[in-house]
Structures are given as structure tokens and as C-alpha cells.
C-alpha atoms as a PDB file:
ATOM      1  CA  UNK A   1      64.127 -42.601  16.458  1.00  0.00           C
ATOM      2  CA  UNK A   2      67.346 -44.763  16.272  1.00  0.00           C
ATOM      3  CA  UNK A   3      67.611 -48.204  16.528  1.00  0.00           C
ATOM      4  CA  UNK A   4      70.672 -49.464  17.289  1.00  0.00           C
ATOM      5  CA  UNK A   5      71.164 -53.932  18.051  1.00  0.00           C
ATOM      6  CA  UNK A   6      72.687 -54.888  20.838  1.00  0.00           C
ATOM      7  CA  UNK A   7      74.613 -58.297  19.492  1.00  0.00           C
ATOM      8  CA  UNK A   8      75.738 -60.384  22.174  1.00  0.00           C
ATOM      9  CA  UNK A   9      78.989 -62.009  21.342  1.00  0.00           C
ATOM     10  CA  UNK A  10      78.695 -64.863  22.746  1.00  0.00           C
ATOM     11  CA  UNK A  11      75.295 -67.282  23.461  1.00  0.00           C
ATOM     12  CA  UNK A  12      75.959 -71.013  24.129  1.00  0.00           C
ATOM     13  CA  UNK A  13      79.249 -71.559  22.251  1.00  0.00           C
ATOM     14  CA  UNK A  14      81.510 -71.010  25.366  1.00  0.00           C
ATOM     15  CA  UNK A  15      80.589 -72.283  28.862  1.00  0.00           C
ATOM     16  CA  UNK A  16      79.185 -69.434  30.622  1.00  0.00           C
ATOM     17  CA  UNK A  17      81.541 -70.311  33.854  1.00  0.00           C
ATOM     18  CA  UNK A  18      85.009 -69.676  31.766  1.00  0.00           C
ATOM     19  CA  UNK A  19      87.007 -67.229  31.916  1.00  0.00           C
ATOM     20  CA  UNK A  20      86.756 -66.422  28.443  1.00  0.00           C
ATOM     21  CA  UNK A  21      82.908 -66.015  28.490  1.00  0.00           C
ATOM     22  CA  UNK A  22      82.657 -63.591  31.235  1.00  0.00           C
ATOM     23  CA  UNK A  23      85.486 -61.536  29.527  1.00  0.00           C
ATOM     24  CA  UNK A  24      83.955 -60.654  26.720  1.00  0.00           C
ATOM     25  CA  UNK A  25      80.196 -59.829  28.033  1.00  0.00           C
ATOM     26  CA  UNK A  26      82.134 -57.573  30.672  1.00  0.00           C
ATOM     27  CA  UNK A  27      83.166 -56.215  27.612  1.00  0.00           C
ATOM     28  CA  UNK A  28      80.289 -56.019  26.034  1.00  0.00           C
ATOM     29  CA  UNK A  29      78.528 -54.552  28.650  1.00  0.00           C
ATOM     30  CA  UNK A  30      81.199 -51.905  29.239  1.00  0.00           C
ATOM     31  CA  UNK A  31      81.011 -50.604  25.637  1.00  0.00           C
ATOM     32  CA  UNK A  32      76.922 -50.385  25.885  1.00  0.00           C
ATOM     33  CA  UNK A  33      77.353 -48.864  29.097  1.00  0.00           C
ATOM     34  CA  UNK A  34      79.907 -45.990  27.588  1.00  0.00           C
ATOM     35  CA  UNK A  35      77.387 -45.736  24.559  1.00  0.00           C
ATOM     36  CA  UNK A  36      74.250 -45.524  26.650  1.00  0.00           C
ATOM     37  CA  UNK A  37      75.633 -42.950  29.133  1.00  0.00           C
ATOM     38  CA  UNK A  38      77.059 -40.904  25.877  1.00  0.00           C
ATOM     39  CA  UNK A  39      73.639 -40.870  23.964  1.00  0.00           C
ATOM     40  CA  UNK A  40      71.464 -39.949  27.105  1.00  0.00           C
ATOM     41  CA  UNK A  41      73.667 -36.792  27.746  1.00  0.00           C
ATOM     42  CA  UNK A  42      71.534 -35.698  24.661  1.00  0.00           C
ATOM     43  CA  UNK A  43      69.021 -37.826  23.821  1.00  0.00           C
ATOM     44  CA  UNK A  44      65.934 -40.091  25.667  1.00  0.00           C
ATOM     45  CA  UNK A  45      67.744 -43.743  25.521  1.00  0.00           C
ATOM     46  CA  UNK A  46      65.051 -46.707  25.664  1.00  0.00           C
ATOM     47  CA  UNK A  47      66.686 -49.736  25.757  1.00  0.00           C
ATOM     48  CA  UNK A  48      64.114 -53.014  25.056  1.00  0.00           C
ATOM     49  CA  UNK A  49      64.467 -56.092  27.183  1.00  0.00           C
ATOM     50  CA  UNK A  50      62.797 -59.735  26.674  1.00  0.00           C
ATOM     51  CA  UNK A  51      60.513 -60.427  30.206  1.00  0.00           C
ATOM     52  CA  UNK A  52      61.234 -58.446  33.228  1.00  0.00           C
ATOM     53  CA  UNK A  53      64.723 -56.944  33.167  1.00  0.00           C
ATOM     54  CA  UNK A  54      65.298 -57.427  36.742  1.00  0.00           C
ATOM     55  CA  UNK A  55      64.102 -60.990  36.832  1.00  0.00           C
ATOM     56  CA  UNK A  56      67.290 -63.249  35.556  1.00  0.00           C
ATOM     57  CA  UNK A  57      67.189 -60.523  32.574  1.00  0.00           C
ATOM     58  CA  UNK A  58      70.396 -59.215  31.051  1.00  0.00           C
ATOM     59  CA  UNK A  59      69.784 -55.623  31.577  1.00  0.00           C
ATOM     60  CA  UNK A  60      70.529 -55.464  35.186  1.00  0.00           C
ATOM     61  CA  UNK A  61      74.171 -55.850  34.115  1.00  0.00           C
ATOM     62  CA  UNK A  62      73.827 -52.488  32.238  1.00  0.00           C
ATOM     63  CA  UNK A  63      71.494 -51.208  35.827  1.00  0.00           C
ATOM     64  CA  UNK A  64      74.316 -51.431  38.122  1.00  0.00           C
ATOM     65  CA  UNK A  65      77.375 -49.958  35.873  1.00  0.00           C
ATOM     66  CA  UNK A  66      74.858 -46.884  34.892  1.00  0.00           C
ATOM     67  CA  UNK A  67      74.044 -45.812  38.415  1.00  0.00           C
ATOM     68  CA  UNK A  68      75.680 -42.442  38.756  1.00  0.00           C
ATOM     69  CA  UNK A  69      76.052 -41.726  35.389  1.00  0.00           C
ATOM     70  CA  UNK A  70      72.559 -41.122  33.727  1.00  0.00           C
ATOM     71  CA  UNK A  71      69.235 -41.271  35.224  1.00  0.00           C
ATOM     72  CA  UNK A  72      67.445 -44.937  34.725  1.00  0.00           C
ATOM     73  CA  UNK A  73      64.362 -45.825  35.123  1.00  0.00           C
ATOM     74  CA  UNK A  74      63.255 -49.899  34.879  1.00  0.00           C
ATOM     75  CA  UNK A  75      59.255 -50.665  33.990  1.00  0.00           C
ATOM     76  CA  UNK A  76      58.817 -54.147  34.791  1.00  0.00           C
ATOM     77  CA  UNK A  77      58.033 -56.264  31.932  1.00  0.00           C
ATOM     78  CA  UNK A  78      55.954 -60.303  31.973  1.00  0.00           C
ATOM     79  CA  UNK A  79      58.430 -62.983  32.788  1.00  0.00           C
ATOM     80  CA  UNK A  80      58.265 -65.734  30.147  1.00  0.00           C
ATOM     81  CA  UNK A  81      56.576 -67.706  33.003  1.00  0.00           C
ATOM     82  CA  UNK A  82      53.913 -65.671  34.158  1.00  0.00           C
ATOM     83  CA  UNK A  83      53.357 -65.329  29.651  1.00  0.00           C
ATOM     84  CA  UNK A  84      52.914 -69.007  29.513  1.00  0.00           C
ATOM     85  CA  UNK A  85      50.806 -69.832  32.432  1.00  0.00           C
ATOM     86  CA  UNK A  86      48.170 -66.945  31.572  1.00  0.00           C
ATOM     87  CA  UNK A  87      48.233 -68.403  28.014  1.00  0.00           C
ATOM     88  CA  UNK A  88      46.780 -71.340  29.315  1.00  0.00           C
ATOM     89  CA  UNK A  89      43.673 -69.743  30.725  1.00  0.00           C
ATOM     90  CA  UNK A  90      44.742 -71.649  34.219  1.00  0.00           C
ATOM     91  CA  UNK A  91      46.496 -69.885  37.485  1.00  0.00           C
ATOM     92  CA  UNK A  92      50.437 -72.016  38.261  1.00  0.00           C
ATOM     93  CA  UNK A  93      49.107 -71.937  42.230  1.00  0.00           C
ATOM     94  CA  UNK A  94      45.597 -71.944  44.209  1.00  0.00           C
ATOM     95  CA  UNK A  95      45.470 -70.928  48.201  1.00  0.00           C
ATOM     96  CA  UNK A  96      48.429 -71.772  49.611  1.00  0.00           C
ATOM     97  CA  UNK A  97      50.271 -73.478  47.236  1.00  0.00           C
ATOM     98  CA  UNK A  98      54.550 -72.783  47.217  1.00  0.00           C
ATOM     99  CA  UNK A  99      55.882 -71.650  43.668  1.00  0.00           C
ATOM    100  CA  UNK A 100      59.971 -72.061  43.875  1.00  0.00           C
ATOM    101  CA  UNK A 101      61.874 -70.684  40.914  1.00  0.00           C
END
């Protein structure tokens, strides 16, 4: 297998609401999207994600500009939120209780 980092380039150094910002991770994600769709024409493409991809998780950027062009499946992965309340042993809600993320 090949491993191959995906390096974001850019974190917390510009504000994620300028102009700038969103430029270059459109970028970003438009190159990975080319390479992805390029490398499953031949090969089985796993791409790792942090938590659940679909829940505030950067991969659903790379979801919607793939549809159409390779098949994709998502497998759900633990939010960092549902990690940290089963480390504690205790449930985040009993009966009826409202969670609001």
C-alpha cells in the first residue's frame, strides 16, 4: 500500500471567513479530488478521516466534488464527542434529556 499525506495549507493562520482562506482549500481540495479520482481508475483509494467524516469532518468537501466520478463509499467513524463521553464511563443524556451541538 501507498501512503500518501494530505497537508492542509492552511490551519489557523488566516481567518477561515477570507477570501484568501477559502481559495486555497478549494484548491486544495480540487487537486485531491483530481488525484483521488485518477488513482481509483486503477487502484482501491482509502482515504483516513479524524471522527465521523460527515459530522463537521473535512472529507465531505472531497464527498460532494467526487460524486460522478468514482464510486465512494463513507463508514462512519466516533465523533470526538461521543470518544470523550464514553471515556468517562458516564452517558452525556438520561430519558429525555436535549443534547444541542
Amino acid at each position: 500500500a501507498i501512503e500518501y499525506a494530505m497537508e492542509y495549507p492552511v490551519t489557523t493562520e488566516i481567518a477561515f471567513d477570507s477570501q484568501d482562506y477559502n481559495q486555497a482549500l478549494a484548491a486544495f481540495y480540487d487537486a485531491w479530488t483530481e488525484r483521488l479520482a485518477d488513482l481509483a481508475r486503477t487502484e482501491q483509494v482509502i482515504v483516513l478521516c479524524e471522527g465521523d467524516p460527515f459530522f463537521y469532518g473535512s472529507f465531505m468537501h472531497l464527498h460532494v466534488r467526487l460524486q460522478g466520478r468514482c464510486a465512494v463509499e463513507v463508514v462512519p467513524g466516533i465523533t470526538g464527542m461521543t470518544g470523550c463521553w464514553h471515556a468517562t464511563g458516564l452517558p452525556i443524556t438520561w430519558g429525555d434529556d436535549v443534547l444541542s451541538v
